[in-house]
Every structure is written in structure tokens, then in C-alpha cells.
N, C-alpha and C. Protein backbone atom coordinates (compact mmCIF):
# COMPACT_ATOMS: atom_id res chain seq x y z
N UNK A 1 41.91 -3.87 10.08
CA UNK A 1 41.53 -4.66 11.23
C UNK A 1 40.85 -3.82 12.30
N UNK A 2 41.13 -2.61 12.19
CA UNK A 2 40.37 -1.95 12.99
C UNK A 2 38.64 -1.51 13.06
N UNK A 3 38.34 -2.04 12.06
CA UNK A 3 37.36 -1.94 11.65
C UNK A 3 36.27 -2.80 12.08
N UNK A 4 36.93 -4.36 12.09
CA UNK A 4 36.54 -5.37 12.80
C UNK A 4 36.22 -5.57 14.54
N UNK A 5 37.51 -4.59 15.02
CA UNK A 5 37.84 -4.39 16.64
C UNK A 5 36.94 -3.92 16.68
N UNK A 6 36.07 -3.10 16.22
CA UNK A 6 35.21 -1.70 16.78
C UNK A 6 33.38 -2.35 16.29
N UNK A 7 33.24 -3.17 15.27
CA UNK A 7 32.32 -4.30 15.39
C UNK A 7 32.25 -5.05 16.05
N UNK A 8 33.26 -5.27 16.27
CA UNK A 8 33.01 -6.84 17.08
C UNK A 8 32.90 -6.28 18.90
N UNK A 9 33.34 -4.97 19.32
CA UNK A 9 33.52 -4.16 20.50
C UNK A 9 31.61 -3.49 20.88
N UNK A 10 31.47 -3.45 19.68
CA UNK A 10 30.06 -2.54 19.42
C UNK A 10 28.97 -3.84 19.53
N UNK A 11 29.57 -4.96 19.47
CA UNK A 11 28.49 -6.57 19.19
C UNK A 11 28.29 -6.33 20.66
N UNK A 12 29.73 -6.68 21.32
CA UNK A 12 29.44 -7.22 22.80
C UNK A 12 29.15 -5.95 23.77
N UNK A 13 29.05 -4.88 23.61
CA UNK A 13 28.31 -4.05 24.43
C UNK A 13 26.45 -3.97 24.24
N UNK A 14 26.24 -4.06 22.79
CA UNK A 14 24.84 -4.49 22.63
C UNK A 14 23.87 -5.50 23.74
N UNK A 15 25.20 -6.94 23.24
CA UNK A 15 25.14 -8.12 24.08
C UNK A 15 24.74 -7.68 25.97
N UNK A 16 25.25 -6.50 26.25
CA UNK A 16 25.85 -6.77 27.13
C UNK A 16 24.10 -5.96 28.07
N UNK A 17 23.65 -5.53 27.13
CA UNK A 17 22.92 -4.33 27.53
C UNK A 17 21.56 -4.66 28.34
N UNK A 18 21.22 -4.71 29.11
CA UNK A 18 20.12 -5.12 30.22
C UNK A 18 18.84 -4.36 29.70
N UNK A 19 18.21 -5.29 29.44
CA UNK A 19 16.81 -4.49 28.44
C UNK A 19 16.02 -4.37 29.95
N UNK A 20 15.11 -3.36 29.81
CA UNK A 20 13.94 -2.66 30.52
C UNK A 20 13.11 -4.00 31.14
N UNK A 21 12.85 -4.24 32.44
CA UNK A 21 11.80 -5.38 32.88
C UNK A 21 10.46 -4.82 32.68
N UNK A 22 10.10 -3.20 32.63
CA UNK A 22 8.89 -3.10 32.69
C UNK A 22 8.31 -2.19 31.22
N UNK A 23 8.88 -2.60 30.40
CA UNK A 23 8.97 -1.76 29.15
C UNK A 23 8.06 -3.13 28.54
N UNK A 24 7.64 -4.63 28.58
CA UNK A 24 6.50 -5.15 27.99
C UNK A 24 5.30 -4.84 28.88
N UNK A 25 5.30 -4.78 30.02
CA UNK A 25 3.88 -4.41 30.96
C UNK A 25 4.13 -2.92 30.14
N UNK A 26 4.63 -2.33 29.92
CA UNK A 26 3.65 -0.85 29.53
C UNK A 26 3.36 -0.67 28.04
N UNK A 27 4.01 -1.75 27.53
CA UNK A 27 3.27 -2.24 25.94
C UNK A 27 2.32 -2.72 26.26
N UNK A 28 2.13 -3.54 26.62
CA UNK A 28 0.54 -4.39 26.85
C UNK A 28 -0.43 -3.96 27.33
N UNK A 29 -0.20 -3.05 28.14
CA UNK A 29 -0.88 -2.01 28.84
C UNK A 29 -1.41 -0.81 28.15
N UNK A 30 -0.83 -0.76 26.54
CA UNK A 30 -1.05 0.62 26.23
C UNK A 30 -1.69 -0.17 24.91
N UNK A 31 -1.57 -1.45 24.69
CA UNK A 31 -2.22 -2.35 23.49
C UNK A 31 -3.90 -2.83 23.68
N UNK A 32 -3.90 -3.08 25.40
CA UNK A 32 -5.23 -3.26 25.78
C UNK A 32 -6.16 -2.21 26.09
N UNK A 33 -5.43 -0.97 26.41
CA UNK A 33 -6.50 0.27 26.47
C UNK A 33 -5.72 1.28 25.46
N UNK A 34 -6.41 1.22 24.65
CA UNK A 34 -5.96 2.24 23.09
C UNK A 34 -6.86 3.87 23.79
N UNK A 35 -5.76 4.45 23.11
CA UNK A 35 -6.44 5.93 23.31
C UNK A 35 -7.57 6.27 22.41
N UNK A 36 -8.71 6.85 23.36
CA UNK A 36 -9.79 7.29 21.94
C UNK A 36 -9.83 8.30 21.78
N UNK A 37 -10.16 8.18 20.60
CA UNK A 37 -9.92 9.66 19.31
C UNK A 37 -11.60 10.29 19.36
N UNK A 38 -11.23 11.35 19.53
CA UNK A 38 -12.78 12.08 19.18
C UNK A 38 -12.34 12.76 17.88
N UNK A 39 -14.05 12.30 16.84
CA UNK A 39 -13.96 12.80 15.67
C UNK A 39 -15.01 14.02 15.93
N UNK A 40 -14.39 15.21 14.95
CA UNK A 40 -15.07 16.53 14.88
C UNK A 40 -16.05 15.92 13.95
N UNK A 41 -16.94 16.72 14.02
CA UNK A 41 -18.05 17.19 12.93
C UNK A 41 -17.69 17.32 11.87
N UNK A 42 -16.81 18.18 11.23
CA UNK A 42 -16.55 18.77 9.88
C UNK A 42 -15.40 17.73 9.49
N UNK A 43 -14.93 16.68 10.15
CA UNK A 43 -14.47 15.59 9.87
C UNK A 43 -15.02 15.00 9.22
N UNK A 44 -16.39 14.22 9.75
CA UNK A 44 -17.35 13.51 8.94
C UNK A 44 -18.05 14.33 7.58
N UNK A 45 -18.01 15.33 7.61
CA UNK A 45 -18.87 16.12 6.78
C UNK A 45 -17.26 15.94 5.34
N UNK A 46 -16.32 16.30 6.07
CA UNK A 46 -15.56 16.01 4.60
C UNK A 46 -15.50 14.96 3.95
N UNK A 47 -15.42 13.77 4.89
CA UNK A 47 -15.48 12.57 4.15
C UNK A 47 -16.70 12.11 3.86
N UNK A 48 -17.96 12.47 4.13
CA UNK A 48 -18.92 12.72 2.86
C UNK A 48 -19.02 13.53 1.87
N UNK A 49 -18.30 14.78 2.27
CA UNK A 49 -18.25 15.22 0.89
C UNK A 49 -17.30 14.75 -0.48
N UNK A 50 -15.96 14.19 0.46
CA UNK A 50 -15.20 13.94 -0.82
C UNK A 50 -16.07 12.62 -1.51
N UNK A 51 -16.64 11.83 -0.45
CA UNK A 51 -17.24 10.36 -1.33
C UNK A 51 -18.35 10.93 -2.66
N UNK A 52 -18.88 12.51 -2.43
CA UNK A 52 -20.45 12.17 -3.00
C UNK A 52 -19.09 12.95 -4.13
N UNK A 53 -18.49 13.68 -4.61
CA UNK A 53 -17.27 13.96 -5.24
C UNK A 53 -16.90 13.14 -5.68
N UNK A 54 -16.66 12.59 -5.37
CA UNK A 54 -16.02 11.02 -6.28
C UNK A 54 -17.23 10.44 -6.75
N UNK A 55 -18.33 10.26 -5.94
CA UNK A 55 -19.39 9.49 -6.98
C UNK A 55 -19.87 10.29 -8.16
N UNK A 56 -19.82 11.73 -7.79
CA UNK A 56 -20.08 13.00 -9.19
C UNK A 56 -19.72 12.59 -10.28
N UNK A 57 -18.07 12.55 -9.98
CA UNK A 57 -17.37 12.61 -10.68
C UNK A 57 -17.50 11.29 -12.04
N UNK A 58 -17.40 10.47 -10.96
CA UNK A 58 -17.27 8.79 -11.50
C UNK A 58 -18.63 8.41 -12.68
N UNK A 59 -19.67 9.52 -11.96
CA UNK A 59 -20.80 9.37 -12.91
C UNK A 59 -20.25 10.56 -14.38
N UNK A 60 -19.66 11.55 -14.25
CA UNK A 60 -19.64 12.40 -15.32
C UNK A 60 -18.49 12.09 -16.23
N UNK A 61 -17.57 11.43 -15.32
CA UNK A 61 -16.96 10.19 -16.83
C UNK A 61 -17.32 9.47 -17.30
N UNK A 62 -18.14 8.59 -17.10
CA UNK A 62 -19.01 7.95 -17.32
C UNK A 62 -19.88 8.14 -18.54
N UNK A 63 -20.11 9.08 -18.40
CA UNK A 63 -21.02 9.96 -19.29
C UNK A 63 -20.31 10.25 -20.35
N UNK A 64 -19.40 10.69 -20.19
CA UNK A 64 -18.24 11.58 -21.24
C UNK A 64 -17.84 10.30 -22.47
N UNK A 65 -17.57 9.62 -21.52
CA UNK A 65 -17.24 8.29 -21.91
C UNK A 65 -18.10 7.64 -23.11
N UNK A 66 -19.41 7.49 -22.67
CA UNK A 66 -20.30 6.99 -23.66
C UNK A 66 -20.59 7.60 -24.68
N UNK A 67 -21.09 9.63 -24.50
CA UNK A 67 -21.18 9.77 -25.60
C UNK A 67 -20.22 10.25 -26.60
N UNK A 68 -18.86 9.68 -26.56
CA UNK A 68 -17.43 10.04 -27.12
C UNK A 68 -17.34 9.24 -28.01
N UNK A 69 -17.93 7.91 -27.30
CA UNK A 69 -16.91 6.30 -28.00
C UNK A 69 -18.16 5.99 -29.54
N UNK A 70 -19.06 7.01 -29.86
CA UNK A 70 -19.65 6.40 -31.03
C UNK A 70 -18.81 6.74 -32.20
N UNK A 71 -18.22 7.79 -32.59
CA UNK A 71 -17.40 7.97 -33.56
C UNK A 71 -15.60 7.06 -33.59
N UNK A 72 -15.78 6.96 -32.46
CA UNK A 72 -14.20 6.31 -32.24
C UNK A 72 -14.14 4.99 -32.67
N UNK A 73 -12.59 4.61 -33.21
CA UNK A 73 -12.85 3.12 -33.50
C UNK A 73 -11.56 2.41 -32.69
N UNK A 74 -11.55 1.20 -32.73
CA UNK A 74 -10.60 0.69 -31.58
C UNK A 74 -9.43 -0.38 -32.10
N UNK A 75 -8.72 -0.36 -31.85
CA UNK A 75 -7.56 -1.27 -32.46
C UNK A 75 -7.34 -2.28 -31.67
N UNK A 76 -7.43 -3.66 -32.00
CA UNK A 76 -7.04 -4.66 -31.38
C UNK A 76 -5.92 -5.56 -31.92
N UNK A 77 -4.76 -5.72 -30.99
CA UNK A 77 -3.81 -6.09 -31.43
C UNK A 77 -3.15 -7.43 -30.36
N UNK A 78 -2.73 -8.46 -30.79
CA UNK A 78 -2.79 -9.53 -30.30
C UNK A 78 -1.09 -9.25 -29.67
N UNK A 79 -0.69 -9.19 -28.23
CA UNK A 79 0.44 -8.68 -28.22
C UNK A 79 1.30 -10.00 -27.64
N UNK A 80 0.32 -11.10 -27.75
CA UNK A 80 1.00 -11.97 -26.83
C UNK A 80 2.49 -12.58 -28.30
N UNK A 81 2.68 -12.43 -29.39
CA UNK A 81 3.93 -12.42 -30.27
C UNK A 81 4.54 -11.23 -29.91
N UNK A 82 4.26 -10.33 -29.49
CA UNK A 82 5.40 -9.33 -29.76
C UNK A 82 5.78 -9.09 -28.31
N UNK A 83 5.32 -9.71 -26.95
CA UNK A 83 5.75 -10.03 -26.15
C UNK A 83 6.64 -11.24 -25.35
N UNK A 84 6.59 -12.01 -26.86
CA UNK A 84 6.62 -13.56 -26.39
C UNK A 84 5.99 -14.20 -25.42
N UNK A 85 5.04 -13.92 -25.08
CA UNK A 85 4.23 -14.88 -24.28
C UNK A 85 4.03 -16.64 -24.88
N UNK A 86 3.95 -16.23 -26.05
CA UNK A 86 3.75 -17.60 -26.56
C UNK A 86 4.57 -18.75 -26.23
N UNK A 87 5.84 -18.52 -24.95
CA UNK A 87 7.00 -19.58 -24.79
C UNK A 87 5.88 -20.08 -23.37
N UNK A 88 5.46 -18.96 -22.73
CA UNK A 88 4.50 -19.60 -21.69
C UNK A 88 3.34 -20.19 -22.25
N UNK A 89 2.34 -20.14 -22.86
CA UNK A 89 1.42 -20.87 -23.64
C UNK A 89 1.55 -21.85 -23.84
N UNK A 90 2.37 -22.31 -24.28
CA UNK A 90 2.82 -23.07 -24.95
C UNK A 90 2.60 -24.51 -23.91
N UNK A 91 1.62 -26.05 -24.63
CA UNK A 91 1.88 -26.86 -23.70
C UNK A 91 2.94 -27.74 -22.99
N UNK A 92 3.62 -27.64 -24.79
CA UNK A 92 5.39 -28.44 -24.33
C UNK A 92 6.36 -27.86 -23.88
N UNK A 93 5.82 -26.81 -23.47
CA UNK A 93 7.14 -25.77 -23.42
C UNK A 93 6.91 -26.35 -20.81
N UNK A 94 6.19 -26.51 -20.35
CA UNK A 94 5.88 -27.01 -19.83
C UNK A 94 6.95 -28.13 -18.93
């Protein structure tokens, strides 16, 4: 039971607690004029570099890709039985 005393003791001091009158004026105040950020130089320069990096890249798999897949062959396997999907398919099942 003591356990309860000290919840239910800990409720009504919460209750009891007189919130800040000027703690929404200095939210609203700090929502309508946002701080501005100055971006460096070598900021922008990285995030062009990582993009043209990723487009490199995206092109040289790409590549890899195509001339790999002529010898390769591909297996297609219908998984919707060995998942049972077929109970959703199904129109009567409905």
C-alpha cells in the first residue's frame, strides 16, 4: 500500500504545480522568429560532392550490372503456395 500512498502523493503535487504564464509567449516568440543558420562554403561543396558520388556510383552499377547478367540465368518461383497467400486471393475466402 505504500506504493499507492507515494503515487497517488506524487499525482497531487503534479496537480498542484503552477505552470509558467510566460513560458507560451516565449514559445511563440521563438516559433515566429527562427534562428538563422549560416551555411559555410565547404558545406555546399560536400553535398555536391557526395550527390555527383552517388550519381558515379549509381551509374557504375549500372554498368556492372548489365554486362554481368548475359551469362546468368534467373529462377522464377511462384511463392505465393509456399507462403500461403493463396487464402488471401482467394474470392470466397472474402
Amino acid at each position: 500500500m505504500k506504493a499507492d500512498d507515494y503515487i497517488n502523493e506524487f499525482i497531487n503535487k503534479e496537480k498542484q504545480t503552477e505552470p509558467n504564464p510566460f513560458l507560451s509567449t516565449r514559445i511563440m516568440a521563438r516559433i515566429e522568429a527562427p534562428v538563422a543558420r549560416r551555411v559555410h562554403l565547404w558545406q555546399s561543396f560536400a553535398v555536391a560532392a557526395s550527390f555527383g558520388i552517388v550519381v558515379f556510383m549509381g551509374i557504375q552499377l549500372g554498368g556492372f550490372y548489365s554486362n554481368n547478367s548475359e551469362n546468368q540465368t534467373a529462377i522464377h518461383i511462384n511463392d505465393s503456395e509456399i507462403e500461403n497467400f493463396v487464402y488471401y486471393n482467394a474470392e470466397n475466402y472474402e
